[in-house]
C-alpha atoms as a PDB file:
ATOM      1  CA  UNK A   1      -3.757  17.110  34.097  1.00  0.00           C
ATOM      2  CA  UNK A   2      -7.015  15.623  32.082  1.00  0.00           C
ATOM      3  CA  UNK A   3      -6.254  13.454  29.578  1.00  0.00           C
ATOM      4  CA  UNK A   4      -9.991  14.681  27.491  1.00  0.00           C
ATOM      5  CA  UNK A   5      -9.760  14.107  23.549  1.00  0.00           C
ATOM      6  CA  UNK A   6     -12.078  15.330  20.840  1.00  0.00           C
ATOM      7  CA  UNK A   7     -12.032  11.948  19.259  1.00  0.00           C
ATOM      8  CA  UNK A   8     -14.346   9.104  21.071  1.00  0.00           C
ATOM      9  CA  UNK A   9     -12.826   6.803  23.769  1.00  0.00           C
ATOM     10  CA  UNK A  10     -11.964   4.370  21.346  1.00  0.00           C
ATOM     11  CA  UNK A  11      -9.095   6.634  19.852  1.00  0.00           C
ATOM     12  CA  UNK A  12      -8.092   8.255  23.349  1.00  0.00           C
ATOM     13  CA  UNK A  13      -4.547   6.780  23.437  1.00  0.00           C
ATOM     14  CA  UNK A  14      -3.613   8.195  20.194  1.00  0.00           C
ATOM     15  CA  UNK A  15      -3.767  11.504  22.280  1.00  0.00           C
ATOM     16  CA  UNK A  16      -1.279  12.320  25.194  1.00  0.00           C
ATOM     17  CA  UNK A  17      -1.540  13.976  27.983  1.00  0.00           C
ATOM     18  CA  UNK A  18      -2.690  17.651  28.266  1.00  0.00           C
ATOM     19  CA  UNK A  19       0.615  19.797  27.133  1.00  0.00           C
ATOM     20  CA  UNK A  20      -0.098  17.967  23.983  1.00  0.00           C
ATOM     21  CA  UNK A  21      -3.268  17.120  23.957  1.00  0.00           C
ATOM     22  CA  UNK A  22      -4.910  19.882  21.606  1.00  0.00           C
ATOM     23  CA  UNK A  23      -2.437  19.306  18.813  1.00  0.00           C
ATOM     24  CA  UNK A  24      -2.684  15.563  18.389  1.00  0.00           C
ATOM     25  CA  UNK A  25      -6.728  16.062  18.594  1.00  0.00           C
ATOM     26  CA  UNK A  26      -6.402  19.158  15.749  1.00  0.00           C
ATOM     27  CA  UNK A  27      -4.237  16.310  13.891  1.00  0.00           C
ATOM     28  CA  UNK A  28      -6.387  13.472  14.446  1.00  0.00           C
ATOM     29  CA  UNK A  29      -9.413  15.546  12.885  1.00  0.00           C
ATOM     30  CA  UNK A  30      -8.250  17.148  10.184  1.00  0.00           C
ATOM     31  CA  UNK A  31      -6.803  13.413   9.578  1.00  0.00           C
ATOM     32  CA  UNK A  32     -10.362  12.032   9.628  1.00  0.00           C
ATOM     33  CA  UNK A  33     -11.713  15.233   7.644  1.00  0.00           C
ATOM     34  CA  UNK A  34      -9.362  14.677   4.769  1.00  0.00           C
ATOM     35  CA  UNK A  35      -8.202  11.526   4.533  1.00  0.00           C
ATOM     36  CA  UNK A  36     -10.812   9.514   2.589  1.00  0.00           C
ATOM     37  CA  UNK A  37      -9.388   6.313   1.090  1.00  0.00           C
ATOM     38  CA  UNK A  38     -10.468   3.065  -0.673  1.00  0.00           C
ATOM     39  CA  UNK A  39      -9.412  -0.500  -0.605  1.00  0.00           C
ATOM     40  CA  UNK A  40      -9.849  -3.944  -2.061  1.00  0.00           C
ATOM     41  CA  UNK A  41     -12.181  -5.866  -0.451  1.00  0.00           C
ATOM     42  CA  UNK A  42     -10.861  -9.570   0.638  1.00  0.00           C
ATOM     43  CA  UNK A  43     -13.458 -11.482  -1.292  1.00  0.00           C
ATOM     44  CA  UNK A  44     -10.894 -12.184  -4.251  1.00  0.00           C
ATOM     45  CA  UNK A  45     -12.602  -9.673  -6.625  1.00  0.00           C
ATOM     46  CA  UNK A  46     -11.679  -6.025  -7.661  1.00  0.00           C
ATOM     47  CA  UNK A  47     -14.699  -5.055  -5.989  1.00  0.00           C
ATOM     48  CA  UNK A  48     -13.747  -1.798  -3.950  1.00  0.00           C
ATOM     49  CA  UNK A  49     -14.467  -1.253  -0.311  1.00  0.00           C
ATOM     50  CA  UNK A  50     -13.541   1.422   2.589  1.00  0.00           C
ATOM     51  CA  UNK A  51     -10.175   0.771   4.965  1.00  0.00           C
ATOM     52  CA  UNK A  52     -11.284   3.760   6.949  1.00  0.00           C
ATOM     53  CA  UNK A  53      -9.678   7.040   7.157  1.00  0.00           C
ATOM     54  CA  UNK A  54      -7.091   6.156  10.262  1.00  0.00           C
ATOM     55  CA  UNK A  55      -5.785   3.491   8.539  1.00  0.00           C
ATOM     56  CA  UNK A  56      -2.418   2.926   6.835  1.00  0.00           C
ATOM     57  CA  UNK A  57      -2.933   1.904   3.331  1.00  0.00           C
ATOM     58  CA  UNK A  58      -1.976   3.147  -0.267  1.00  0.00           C
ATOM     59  CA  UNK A  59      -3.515   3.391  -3.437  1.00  0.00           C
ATOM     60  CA  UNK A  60      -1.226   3.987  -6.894  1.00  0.00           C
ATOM     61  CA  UNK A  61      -2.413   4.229 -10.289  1.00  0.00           C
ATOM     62  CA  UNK A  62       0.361   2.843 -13.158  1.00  0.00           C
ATOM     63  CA  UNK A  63      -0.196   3.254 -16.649  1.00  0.00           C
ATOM     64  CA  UNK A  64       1.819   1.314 -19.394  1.00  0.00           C
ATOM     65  CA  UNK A  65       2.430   0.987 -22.945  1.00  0.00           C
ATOM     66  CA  UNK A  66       2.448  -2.832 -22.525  1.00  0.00           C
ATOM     67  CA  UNK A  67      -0.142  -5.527 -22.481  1.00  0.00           C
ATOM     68  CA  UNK A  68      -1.616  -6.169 -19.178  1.00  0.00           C
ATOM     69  CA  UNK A  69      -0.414  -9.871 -19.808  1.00  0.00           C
ATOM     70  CA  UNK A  70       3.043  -8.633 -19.894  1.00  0.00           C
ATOM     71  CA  UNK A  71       3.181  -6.351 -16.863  1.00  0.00           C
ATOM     72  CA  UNK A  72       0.731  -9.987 -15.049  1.00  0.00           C
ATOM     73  CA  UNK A  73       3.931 -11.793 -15.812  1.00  0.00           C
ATOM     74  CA  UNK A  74       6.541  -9.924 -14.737  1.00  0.00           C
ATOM     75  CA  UNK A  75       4.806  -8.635 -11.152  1.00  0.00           C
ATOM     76  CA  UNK A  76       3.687 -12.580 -10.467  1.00  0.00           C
ATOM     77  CA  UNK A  77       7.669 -13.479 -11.212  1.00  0.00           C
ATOM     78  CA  UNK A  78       8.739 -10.964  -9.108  1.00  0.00           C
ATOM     79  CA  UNK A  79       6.102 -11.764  -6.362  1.00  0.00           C
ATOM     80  CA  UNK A  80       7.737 -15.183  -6.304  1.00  0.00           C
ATOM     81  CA  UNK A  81      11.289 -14.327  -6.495  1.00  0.00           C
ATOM     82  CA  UNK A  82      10.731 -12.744  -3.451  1.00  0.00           C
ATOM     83  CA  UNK A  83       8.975 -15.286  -1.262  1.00  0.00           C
ATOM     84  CA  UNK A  84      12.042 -15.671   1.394  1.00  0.00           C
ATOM     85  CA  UNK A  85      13.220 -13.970   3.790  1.00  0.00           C
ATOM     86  CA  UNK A  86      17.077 -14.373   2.239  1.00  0.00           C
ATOM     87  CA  UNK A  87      16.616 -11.770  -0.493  1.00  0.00           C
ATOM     88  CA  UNK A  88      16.156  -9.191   2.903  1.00  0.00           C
ATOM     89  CA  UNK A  89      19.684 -10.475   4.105  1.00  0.00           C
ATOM     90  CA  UNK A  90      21.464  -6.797   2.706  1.00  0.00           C
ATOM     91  CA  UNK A  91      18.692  -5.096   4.030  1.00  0.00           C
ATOM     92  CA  UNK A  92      15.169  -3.447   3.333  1.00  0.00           C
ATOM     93  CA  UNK A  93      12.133  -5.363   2.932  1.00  0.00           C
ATOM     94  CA  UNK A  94      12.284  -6.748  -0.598  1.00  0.00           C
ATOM     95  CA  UNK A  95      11.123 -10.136   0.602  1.00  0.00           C
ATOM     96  CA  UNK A  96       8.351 -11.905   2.330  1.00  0.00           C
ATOM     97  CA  UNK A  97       5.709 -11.845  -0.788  1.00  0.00           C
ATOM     98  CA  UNK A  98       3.398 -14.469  -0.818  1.00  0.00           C
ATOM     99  CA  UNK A  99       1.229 -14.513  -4.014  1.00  0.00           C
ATOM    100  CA  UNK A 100      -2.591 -15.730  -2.805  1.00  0.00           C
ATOM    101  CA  UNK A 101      -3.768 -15.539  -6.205  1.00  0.00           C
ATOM    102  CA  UNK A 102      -3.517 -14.245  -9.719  1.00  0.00           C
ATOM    103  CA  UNK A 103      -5.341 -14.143 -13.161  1.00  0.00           C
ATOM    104  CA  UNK A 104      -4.428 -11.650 -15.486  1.00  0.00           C
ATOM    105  CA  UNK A 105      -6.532  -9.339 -14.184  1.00  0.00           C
ATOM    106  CA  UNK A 106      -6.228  -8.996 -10.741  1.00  0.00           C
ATOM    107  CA  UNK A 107      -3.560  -9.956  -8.524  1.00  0.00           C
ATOM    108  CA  UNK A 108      -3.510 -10.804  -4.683  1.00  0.00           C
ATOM    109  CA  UNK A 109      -0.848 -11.394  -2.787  1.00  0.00           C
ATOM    110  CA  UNK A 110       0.515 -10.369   1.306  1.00  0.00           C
ATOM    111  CA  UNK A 111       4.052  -9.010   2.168  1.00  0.00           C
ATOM    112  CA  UNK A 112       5.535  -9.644   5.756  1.00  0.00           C
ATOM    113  CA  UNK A 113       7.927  -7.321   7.375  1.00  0.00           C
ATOM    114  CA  UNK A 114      11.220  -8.747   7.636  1.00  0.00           C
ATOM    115  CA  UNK A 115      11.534  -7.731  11.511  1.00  0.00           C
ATOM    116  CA  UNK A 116       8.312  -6.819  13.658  1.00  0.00           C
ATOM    117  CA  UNK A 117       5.988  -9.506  11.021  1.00  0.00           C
ATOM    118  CA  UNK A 118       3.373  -6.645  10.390  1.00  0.00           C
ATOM    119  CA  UNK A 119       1.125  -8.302   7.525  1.00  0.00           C
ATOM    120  CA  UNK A 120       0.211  -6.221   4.958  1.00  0.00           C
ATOM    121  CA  UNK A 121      -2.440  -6.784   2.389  1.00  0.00           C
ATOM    122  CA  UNK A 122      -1.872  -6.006  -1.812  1.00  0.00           C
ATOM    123  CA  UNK A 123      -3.775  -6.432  -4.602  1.00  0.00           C
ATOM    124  CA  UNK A 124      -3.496  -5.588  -8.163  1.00  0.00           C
ATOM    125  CA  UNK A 125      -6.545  -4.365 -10.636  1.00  0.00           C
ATOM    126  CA  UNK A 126      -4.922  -4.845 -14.894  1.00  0.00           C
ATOM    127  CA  UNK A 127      -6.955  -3.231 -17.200  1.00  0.00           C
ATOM    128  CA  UNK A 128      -6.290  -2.919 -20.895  1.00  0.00           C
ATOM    129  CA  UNK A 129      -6.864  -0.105 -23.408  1.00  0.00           C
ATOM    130  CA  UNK A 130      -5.644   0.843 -26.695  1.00  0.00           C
ATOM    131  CA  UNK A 131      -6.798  -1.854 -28.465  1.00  0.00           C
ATOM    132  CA  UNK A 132      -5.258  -4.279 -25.917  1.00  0.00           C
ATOM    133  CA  UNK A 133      -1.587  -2.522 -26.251  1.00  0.00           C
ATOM    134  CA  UNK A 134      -1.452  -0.932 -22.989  1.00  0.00           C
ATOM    135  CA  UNK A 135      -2.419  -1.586 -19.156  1.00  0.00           C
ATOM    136  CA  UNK A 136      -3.881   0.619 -16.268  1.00  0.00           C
ATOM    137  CA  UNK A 137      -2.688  -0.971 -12.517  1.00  0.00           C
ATOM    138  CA  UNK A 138      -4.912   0.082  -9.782  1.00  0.00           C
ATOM    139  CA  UNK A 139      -2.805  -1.167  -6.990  1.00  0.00           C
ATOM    140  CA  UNK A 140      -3.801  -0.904  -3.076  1.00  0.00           C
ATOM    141  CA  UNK A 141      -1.523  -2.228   0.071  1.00  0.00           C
ATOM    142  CA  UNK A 142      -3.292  -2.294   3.298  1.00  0.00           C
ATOM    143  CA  UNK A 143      -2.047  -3.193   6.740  1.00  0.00           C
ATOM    144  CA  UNK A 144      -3.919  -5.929   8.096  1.00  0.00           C
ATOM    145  CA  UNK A 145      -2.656  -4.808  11.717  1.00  0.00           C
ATOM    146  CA  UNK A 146      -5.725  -3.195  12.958  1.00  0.00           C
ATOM    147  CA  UNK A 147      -4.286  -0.375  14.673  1.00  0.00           C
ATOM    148  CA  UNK A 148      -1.860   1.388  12.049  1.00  0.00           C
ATOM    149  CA  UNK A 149      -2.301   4.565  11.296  1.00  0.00           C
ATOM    150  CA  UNK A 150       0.730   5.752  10.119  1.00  0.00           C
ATOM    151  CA  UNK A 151       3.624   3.216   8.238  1.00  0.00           C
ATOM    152  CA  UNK A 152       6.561   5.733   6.731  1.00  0.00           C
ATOM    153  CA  UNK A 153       5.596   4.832   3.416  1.00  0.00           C
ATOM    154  CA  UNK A 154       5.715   0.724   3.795  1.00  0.00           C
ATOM    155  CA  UNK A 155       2.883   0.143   1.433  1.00  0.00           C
ATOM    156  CA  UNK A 156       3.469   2.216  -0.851  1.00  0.00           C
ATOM    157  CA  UNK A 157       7.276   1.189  -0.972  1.00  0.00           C
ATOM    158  CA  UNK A 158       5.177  -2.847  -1.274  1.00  0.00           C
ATOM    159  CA  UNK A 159       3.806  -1.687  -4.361  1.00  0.00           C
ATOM    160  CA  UNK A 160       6.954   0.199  -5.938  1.00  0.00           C
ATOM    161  CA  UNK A 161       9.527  -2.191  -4.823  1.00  0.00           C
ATOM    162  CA  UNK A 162       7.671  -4.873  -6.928  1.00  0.00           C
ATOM    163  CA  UNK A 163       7.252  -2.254  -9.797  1.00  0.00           C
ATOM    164  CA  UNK A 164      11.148  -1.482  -9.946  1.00  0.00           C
ATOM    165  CA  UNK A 165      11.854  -5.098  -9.156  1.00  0.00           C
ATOM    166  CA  UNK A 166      10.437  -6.335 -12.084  1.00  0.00           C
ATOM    167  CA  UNK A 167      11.663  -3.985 -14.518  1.00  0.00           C
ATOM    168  CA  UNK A 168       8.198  -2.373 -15.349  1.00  0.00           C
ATOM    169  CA  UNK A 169       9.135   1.524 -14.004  1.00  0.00           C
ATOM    170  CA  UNK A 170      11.622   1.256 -16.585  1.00  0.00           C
ATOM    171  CA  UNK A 171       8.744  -0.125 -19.092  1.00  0.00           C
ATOM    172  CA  UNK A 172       7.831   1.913 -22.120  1.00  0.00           C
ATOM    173  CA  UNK A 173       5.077   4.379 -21.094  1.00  0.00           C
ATOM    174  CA  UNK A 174       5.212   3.777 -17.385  1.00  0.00           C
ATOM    175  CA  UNK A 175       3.298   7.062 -15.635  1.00  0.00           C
ATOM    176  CA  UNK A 176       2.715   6.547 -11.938  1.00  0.00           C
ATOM    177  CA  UNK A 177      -0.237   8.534 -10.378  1.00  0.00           C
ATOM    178  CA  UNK A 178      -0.415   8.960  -6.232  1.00  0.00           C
ATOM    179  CA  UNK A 179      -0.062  11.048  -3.457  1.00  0.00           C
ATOM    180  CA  UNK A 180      -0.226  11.829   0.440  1.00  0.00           C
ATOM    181  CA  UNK A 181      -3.734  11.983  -0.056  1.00  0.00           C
ATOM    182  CA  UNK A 182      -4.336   8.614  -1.460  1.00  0.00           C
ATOM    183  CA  UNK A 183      -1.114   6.544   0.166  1.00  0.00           C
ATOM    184  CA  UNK A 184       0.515   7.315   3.934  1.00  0.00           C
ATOM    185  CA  UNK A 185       3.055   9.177   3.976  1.00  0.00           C
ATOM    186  CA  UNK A 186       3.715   8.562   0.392  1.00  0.00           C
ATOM    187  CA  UNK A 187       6.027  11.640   0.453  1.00  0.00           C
ATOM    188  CA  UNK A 188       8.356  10.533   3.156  1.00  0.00           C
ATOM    189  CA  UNK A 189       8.539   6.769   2.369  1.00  0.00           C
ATOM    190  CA  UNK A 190      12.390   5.525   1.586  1.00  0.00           C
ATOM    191  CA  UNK A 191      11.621   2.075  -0.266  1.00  0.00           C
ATOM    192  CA  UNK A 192      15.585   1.530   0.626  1.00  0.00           C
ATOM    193  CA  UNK A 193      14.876   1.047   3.993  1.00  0.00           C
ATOM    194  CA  UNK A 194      10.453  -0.176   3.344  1.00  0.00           C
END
């Protein structure tokens, strides 16, 4: 049995052995073919950057009929609130935030996984419209560990368990925009258990 794979050496262990060999490679490439996806770059501004396509990350779009300075607020308290690992002790992973910086327009902070300590990577873009009455959140989680491809949802469930957390997907206007496309495995993730 050959263990060939259509993707370069580099990605060779992501394929097994030759029973199923030509359906991870058939994965793997439509993976890179469709999977196009953006990220903050780590120089502290919204500037925006490329994660790579085999990399687990997520990118959400919120819309509110608040002022950015309100929905700043309550994701920075919430951010805070839950810096320790104690607010994990029922379960999930609604703790481990650390808040690396924040103006009202952009938001950076890194959430630690309760058990393996995967670092992930999140910042927040807060745009106002409407005359200053309402905010757009471009939001983007990235795992810093080099080889994750796949996550079950854990950054997008970063993102919405600060959302719900702090009240704002209850906020008037709130419209969330995202998909498979744009976050891993987005459509499977269980922010319960992420």
């Amino acid at each position: 049995m050959s263990s060939h794979c259509c993707l370069p050496l580099f990605f060779s262990n992501f394929c097994a052995t030759a029973g199923q060999q030509l359906q991870a490679c058939r994965y793997s490439v439509l993976f890179l073919t469709t999977m196009v996806k953006v990220t903050y770059c780590e120089t502290g501004t919204s500037e925006l950057c490329s994660a790579g396509p085999l990399h687990a990350q997520c990118k959400v779009e919120w819309y509110f009929s608040l002022p950015c300075r309100s929905v700043y607020e309550a994701l920075v308290a919430q951010i805070k609130k839950w810096r320790t690992v104690s607010t994990c002790a029922t379960g999930g992973e609604k703790c481990l935030y650390k808040l690396q910086s924040a103006s009202v327009h952009f938001i950076s902070a890194k959430h630690t996984t309760p058990v393996k300590k995967y670092v992930d990577d999140i910042n927040f873009r807060l745009v106002s419209y409407g005359f200053f009455t309402h905010c757009h959140v471009s939001a983007m989680s990235v795992s810093e560990t080099w080889y994750a491809v796949t996550d079950h949802g854990t950054n997008y469930c970063n993102l919405y368990n600060l959302m719900e957390g702090s009240g704002l997907t209850e906020a008037p206007g709130y419209k969330e925009i995202t998909s498979d496309f744009l976050c891993t495995q987005r459509s499977s993730a269980n922010c319960t258990v992420y």
